[in-house]
N, C-alpha and C. Protein backbone atom coordinates (compact mmCIF):
# COMPACT_ATOMS: atom_id res chain seq x y z
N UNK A 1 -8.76 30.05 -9.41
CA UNK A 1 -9.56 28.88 -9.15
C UNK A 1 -9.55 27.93 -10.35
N UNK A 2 -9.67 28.28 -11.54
CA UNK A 2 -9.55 27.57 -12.56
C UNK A 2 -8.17 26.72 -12.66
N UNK A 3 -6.96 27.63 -12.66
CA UNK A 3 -5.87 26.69 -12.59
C UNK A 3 -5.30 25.78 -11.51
N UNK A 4 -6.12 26.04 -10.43
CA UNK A 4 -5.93 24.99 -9.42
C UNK A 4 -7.13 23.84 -10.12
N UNK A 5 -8.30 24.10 -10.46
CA UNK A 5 -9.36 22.79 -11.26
C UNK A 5 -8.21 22.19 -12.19
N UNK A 6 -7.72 22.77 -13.30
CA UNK A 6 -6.89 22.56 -14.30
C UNK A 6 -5.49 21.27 -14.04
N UNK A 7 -5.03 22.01 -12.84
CA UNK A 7 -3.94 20.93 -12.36
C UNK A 7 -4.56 20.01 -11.37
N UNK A 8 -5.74 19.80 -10.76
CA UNK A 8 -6.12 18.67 -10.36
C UNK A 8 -6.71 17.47 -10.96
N UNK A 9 -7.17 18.38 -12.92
CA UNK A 9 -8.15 17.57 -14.15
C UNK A 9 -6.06 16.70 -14.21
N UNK A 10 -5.22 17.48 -14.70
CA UNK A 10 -4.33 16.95 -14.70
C UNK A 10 -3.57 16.01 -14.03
N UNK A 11 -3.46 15.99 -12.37
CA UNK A 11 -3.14 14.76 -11.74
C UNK A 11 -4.06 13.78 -11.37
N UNK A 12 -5.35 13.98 -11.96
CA UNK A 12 -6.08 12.75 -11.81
C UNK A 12 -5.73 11.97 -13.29
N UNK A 13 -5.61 12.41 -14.09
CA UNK A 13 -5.43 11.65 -15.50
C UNK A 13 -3.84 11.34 -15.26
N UNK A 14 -2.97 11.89 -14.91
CA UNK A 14 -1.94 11.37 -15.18
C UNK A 14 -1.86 9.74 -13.99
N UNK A 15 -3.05 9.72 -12.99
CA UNK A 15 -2.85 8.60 -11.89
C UNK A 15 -4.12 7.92 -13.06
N UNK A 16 -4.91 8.32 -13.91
CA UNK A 16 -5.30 7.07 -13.99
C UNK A 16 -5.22 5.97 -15.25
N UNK A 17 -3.90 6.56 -15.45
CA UNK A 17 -3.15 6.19 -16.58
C UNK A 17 -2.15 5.32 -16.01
N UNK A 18 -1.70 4.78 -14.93
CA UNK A 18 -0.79 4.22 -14.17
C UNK A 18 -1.55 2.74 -14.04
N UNK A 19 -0.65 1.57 -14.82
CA UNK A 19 -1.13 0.04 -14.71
C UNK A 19 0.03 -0.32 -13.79
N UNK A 20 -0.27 -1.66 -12.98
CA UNK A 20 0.06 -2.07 -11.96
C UNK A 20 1.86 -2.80 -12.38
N UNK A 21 1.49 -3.12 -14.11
CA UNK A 21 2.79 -3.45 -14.67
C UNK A 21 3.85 -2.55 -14.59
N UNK A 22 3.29 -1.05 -14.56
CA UNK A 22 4.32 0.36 -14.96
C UNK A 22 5.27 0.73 -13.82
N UNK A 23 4.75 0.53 -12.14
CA UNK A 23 4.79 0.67 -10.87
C UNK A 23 6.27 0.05 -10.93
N UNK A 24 6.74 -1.39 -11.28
CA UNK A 24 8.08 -1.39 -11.02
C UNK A 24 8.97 -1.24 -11.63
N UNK A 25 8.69 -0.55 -12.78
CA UNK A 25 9.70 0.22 -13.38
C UNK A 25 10.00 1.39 -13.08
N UNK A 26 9.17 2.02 -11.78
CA UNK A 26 9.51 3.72 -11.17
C UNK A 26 10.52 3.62 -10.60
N UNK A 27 10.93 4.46 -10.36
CA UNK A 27 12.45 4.80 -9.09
C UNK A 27 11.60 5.56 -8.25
N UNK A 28 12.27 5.79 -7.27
CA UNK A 28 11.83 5.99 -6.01
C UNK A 28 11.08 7.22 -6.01
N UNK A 29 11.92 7.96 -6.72
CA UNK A 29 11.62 9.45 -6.96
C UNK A 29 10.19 9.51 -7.83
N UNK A 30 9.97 8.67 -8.68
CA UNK A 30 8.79 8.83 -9.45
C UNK A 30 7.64 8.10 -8.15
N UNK A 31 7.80 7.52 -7.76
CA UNK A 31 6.84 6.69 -6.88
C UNK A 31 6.73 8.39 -5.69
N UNK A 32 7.61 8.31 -4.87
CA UNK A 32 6.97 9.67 -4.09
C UNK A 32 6.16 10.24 -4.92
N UNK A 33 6.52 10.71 -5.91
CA UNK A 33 5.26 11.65 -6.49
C UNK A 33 4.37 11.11 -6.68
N UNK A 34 3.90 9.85 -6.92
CA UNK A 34 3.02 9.52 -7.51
C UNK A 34 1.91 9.12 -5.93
N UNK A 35 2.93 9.22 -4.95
CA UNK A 35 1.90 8.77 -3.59
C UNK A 35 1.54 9.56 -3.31
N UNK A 36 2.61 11.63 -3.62
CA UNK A 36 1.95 12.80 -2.80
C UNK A 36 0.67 12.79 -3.73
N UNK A 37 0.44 12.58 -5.16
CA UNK A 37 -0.57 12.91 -6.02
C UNK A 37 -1.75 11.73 -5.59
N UNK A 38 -1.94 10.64 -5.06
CA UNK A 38 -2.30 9.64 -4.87
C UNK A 38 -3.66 10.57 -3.98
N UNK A 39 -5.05 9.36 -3.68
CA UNK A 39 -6.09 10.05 -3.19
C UNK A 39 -6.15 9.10 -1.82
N UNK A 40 -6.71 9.60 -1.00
CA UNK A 40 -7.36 8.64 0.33
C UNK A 40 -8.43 7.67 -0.35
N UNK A 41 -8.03 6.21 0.39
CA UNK A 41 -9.50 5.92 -0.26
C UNK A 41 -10.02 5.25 1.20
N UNK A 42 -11.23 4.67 0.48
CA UNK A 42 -12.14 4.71 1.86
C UNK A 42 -11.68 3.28 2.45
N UNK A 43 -12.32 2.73 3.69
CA UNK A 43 -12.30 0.79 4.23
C UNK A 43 -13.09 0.05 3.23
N UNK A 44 -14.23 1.02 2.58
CA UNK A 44 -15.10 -0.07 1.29
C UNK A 44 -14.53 -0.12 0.28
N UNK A 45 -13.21 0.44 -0.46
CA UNK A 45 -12.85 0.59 -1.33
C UNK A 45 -12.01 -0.76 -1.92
N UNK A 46 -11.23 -0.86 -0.70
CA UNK A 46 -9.59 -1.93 -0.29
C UNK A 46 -10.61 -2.80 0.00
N UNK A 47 -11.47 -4.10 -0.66
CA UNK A 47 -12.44 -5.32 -0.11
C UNK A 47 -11.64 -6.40 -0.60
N UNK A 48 -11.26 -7.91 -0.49
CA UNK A 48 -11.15 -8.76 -0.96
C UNK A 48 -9.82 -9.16 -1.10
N UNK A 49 -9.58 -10.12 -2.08
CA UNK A 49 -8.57 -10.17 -2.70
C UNK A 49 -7.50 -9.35 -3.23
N UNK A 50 -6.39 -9.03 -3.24
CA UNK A 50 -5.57 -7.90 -3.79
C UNK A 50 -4.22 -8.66 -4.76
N UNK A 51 -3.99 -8.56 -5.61
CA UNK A 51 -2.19 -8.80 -6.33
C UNK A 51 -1.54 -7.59 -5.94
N UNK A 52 -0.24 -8.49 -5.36
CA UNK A 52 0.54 -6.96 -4.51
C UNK A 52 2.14 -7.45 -5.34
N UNK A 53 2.52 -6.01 -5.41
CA UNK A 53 4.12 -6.00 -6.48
C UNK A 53 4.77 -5.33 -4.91
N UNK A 54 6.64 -5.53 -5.08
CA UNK A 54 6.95 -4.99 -3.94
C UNK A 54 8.32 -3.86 -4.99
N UNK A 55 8.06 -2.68 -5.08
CA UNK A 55 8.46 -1.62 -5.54
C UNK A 55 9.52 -1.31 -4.98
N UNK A 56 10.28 -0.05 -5.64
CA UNK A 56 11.50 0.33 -5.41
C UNK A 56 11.56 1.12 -3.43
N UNK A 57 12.61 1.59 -3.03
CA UNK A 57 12.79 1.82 -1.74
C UNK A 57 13.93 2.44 -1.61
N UNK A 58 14.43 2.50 -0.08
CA UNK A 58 15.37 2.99 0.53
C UNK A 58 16.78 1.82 0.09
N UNK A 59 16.26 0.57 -0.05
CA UNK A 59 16.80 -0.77 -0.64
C UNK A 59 16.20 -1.15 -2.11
N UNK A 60 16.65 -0.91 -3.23
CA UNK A 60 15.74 -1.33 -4.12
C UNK A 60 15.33 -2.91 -4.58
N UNK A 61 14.55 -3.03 -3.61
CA UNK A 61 14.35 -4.82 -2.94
C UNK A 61 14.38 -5.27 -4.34
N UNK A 62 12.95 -4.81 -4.96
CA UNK A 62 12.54 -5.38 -6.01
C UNK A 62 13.56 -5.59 -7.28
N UNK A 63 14.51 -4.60 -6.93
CA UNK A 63 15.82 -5.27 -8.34
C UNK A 63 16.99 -6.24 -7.83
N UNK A 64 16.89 -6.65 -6.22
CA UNK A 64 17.28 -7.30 -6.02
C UNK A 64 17.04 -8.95 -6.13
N UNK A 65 15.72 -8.93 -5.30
CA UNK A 65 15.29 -10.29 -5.48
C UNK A 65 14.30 -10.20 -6.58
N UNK A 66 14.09 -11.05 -7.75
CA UNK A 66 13.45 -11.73 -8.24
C UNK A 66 12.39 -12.55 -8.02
N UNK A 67 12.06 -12.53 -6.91
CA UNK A 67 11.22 -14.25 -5.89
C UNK A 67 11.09 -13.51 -4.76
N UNK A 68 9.59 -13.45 -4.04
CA UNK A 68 9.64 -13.09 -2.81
C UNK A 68 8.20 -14.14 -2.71
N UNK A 69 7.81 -14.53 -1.57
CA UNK A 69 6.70 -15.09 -1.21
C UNK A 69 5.45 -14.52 -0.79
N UNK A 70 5.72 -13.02 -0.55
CA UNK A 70 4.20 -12.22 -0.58
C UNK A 70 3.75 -12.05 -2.04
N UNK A 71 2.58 -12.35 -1.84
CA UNK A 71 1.58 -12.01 -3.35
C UNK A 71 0.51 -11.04 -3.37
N UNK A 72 0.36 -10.62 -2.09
CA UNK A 72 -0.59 -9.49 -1.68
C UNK A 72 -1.37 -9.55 -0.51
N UNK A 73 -2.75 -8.88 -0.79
CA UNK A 73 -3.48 -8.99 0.69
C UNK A 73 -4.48 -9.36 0.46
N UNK A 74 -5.31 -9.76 2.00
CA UNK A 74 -6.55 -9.59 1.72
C UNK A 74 -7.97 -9.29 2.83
N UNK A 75 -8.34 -8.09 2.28
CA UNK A 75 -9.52 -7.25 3.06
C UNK A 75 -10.85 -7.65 3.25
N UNK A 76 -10.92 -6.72 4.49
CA UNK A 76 -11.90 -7.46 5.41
C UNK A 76 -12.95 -5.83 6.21
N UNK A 77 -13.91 -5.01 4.98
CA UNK A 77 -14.09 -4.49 5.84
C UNK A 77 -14.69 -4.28 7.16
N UNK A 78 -14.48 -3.99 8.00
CA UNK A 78 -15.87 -4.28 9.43
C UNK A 78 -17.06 -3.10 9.29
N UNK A 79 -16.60 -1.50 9.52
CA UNK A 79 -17.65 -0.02 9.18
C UNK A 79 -16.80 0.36 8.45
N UNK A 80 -17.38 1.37 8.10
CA UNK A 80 -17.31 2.78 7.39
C UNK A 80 -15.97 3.18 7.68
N UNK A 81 -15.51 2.87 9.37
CA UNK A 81 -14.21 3.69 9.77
C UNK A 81 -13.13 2.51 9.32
N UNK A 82 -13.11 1.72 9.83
CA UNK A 82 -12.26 0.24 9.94
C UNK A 82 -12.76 -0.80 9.31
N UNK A 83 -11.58 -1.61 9.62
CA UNK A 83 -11.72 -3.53 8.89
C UNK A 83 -10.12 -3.82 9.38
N UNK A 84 -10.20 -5.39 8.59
CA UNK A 84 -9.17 -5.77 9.22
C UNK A 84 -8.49 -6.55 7.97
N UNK A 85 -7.19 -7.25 7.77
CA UNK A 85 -6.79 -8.07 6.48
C UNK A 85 -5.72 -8.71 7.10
N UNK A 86 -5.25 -9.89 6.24
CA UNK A 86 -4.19 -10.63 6.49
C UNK A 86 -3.45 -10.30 5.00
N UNK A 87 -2.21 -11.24 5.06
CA UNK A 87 -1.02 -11.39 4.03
C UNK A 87 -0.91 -12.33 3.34
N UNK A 88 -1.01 -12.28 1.96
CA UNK A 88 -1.06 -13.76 1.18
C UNK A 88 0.32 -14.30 0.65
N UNK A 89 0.97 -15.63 1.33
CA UNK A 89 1.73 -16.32 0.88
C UNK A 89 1.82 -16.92 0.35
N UNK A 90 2.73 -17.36 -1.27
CA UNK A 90 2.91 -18.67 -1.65
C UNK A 90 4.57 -18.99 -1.54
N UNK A 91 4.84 -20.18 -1.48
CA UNK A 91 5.72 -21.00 -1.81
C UNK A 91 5.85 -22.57 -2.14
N UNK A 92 6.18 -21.93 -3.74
CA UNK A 92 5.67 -23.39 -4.71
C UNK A 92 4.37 -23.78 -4.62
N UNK A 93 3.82 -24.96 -4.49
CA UNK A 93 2.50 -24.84 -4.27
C UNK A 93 1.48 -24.50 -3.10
N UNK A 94 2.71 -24.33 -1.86
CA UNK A 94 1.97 -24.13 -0.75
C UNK A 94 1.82 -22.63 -0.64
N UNK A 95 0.24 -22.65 -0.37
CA UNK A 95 -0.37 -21.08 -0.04
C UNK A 95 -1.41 -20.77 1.43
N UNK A 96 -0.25 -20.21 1.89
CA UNK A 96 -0.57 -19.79 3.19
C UNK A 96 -1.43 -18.19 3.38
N UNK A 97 -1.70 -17.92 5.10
CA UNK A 97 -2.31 -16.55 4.94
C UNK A 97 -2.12 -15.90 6.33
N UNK A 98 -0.71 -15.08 6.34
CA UNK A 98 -0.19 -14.95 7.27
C UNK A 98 -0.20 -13.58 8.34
N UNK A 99 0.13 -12.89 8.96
CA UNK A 99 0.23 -11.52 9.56
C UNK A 99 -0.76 -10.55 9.76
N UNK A 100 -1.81 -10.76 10.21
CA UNK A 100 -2.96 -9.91 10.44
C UNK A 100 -2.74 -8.71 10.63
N UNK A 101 -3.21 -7.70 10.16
CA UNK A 101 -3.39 -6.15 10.71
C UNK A 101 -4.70 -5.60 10.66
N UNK A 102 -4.93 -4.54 11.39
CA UNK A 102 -6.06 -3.84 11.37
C UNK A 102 -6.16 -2.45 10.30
N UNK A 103 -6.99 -2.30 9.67
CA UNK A 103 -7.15 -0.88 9.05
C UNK A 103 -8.14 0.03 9.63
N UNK A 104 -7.60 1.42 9.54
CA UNK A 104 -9.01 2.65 9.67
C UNK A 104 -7.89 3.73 8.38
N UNK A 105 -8.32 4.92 8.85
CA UNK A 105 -8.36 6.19 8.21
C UNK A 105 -7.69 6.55 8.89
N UNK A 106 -6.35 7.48 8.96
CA UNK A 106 -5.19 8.13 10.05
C UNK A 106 -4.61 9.28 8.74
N UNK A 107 -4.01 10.41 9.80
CA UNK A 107 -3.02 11.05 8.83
C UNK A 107 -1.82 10.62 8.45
N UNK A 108 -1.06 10.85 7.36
CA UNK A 108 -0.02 10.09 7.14
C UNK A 108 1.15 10.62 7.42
N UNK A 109 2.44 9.28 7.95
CA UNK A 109 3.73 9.99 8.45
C UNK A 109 4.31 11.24 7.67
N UNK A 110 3.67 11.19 6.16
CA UNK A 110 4.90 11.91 5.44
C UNK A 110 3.32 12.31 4.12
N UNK A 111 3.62 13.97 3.89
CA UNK A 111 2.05 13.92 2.85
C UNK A 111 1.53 14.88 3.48
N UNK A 112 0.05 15.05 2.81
CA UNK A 112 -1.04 16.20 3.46
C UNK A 112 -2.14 15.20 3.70
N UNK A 113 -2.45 14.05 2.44
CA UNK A 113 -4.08 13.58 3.01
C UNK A 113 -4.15 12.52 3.66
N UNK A 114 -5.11 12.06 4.23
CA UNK A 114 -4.64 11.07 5.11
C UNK A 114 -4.45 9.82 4.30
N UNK A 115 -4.52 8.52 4.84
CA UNK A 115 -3.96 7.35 4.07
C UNK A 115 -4.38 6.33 4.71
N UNK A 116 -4.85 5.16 4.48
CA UNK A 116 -5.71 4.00 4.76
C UNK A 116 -4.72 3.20 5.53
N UNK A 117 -4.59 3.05 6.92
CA UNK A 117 -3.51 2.36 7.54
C UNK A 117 -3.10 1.17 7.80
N UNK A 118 -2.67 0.44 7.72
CA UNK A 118 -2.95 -1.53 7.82
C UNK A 118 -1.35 -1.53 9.28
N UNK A 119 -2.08 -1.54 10.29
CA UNK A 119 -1.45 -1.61 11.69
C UNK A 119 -1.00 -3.36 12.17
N UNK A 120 0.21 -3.65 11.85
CA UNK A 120 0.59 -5.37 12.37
C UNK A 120 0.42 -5.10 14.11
N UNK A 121 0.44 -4.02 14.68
CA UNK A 121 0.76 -4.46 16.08
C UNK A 121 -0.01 -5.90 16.78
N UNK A 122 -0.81 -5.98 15.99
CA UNK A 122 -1.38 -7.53 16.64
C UNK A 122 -0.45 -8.05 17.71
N UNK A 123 -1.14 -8.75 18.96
CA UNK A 123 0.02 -9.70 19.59
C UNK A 123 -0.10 -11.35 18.85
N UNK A 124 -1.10 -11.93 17.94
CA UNK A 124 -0.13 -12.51 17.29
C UNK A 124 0.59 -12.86 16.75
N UNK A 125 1.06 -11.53 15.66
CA UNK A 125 2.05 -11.41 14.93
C UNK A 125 3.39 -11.41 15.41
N UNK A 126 4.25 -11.95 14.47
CA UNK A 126 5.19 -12.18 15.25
C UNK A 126 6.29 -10.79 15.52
N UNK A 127 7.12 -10.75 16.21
CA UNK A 127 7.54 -9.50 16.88
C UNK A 127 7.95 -8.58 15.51
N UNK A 128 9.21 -9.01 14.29
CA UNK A 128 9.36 -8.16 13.81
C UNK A 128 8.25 -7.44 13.05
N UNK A 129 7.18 -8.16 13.06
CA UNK A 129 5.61 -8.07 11.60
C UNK A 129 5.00 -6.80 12.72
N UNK A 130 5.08 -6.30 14.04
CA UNK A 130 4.54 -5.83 15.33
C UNK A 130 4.82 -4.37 14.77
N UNK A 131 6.31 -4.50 14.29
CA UNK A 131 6.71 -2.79 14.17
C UNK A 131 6.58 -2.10 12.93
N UNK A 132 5.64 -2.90 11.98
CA UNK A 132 5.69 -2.50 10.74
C UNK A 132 4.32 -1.71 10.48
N UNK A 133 4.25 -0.62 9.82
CA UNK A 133 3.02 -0.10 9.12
C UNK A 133 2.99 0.58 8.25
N UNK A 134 1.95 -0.04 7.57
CA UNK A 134 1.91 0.36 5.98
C UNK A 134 0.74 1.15 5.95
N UNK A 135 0.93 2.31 4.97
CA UNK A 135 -0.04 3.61 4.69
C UNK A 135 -0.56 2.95 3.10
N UNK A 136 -1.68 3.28 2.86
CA UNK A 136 -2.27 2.64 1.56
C UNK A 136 -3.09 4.17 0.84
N UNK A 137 -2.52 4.69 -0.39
CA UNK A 137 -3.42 5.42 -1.09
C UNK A 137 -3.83 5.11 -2.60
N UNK A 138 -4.64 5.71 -2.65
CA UNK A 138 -5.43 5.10 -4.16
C UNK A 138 -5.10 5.94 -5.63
N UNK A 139 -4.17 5.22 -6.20
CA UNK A 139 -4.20 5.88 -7.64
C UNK A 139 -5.46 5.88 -8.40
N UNK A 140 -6.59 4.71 -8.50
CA UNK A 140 -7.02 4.56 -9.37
C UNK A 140 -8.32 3.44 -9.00
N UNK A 141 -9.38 3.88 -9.32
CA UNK A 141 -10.35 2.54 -8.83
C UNK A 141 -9.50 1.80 -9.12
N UNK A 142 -9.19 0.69 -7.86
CA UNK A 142 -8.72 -0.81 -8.07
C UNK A 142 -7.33 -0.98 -8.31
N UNK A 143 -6.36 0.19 -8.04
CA UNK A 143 -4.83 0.48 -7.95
C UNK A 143 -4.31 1.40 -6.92
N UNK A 144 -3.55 1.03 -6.00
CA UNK A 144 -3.69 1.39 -4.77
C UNK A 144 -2.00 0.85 -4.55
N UNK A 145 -1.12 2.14 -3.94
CA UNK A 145 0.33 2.94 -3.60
C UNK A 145 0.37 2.43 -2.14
N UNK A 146 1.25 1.72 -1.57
CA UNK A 146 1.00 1.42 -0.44
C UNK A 146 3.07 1.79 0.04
N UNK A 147 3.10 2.55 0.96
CA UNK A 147 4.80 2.95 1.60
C UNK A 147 4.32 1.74 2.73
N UNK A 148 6.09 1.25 2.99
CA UNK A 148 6.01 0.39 4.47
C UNK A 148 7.05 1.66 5.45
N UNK A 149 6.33 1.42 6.46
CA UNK A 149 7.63 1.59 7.12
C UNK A 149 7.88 1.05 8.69
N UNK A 150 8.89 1.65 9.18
CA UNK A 150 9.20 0.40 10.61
C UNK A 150 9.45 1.43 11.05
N UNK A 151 8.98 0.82 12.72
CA UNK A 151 8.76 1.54 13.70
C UNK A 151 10.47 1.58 14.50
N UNK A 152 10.76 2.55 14.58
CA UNK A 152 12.01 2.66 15.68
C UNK A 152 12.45 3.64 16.44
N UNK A 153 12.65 3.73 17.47
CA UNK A 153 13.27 4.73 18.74
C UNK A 153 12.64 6.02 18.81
N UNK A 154 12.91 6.41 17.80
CA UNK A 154 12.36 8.02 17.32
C UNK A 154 10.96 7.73 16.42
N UNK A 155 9.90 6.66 16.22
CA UNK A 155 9.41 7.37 15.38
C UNK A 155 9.11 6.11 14.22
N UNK A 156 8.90 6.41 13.47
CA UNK A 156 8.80 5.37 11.93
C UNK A 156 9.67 5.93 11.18
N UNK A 157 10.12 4.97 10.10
CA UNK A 157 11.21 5.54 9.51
C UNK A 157 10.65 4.31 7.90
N UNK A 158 10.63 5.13 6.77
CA UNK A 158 10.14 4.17 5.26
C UNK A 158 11.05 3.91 5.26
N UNK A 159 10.57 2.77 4.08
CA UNK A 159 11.26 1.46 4.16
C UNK A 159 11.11 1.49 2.12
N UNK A 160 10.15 1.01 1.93
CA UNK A 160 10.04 0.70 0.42
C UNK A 160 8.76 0.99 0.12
N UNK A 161 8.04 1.04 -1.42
CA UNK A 161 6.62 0.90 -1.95
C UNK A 161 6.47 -0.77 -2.05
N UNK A 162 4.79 -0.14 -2.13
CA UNK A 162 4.41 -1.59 -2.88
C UNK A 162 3.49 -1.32 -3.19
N UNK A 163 2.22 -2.17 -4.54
CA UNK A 163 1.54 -1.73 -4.94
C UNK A 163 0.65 -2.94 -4.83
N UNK A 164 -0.97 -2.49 -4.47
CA UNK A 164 -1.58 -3.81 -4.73
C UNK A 164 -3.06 -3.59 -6.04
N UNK A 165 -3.63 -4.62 -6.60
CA UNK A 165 -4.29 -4.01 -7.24
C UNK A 165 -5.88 -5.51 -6.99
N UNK A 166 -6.73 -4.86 -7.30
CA UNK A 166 -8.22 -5.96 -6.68
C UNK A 166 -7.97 -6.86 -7.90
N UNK A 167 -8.07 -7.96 -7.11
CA UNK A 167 -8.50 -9.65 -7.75
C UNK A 167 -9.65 -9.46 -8.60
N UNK A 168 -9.62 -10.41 -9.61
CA UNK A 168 -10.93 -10.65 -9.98
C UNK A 168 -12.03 -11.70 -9.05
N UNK A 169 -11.51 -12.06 -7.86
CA UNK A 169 -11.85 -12.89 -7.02
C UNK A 169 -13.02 -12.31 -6.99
């Protein structure tokens, strides 16, 4: 019992030592671990404003492009179980707020604990934004591991990380 306390004193310090700057310098391989070690967090947790980075993947987007127009999210809780958020865009000075999804609490595709879900199926999103869902877990008050992945034939299939972390908003 002690060395199971021992290695959990240990993966909580090693997640809360993780700044939002460090996240895109992981490879893929360090990021899985760092999502199986990652905690559930609650719908009150994820509130407001978020700065979102888009992390390494199956594509390592983020060493590709330089420039993307998502900047993060932003939450909306409704209870205890659920809430809801949209997607924050800029380009150049124009800042938009695009792709609605819903959140609750679900188990996750890939993992043991469950994971905070942000569901596009909306019908007004537009069709490809429909098949996407992203699992959200919490490294750290106010740093938060988010996998995408897309829905297809068989199932969901990941896609890339991303990380968002609370505004001072």
């Amino acid at each position: 019992m002690l060395a199971q306390a021992e290695v959990k004193i240990t993966q909580n310090e090693k997640l809360a030592k993780v700044l939002l700057d460090d996240l895109p310098k992981m490879s893929r391989r360090e990021l899985d671990e760092l999502y199986q070690l990652a905690t559930t967090p609650t719908v009150g947790e994820v509130k407001g404003f978020t700065n979102g980075r888009i992390l390494d993947g199956i594509i390592p987007f983020n060493r590709y492009f330089s420039w993307i127009p998502w900047k993060g999210k932003v939450f909306e809780p409704l209870t205890a179980s659920n809430g809801k958020g949209i997607n924050r865009m800029e380009i150049g000075n124009i800042k938009r707020k695009w792709y609605k999804f819903a959140t609750r609490i679900i188990p996750p595709l890939s993992g043991n604990d469950d994971v905070l879900t942000l569901d596009y199926s909306n019908q007004g999103n537009i069709w490809p934004i429909r098949i996407v869902r992203d699992d959200l877990k919490k490294l750290h008050d106010g740093l938060f591991l988010g996998a995408v992945y897309l829905k297809s034939g068989k199932g969901y299939k990941f896609t890339l990380y991303f990380a968002l972390e609370l505004a001072e908003k």
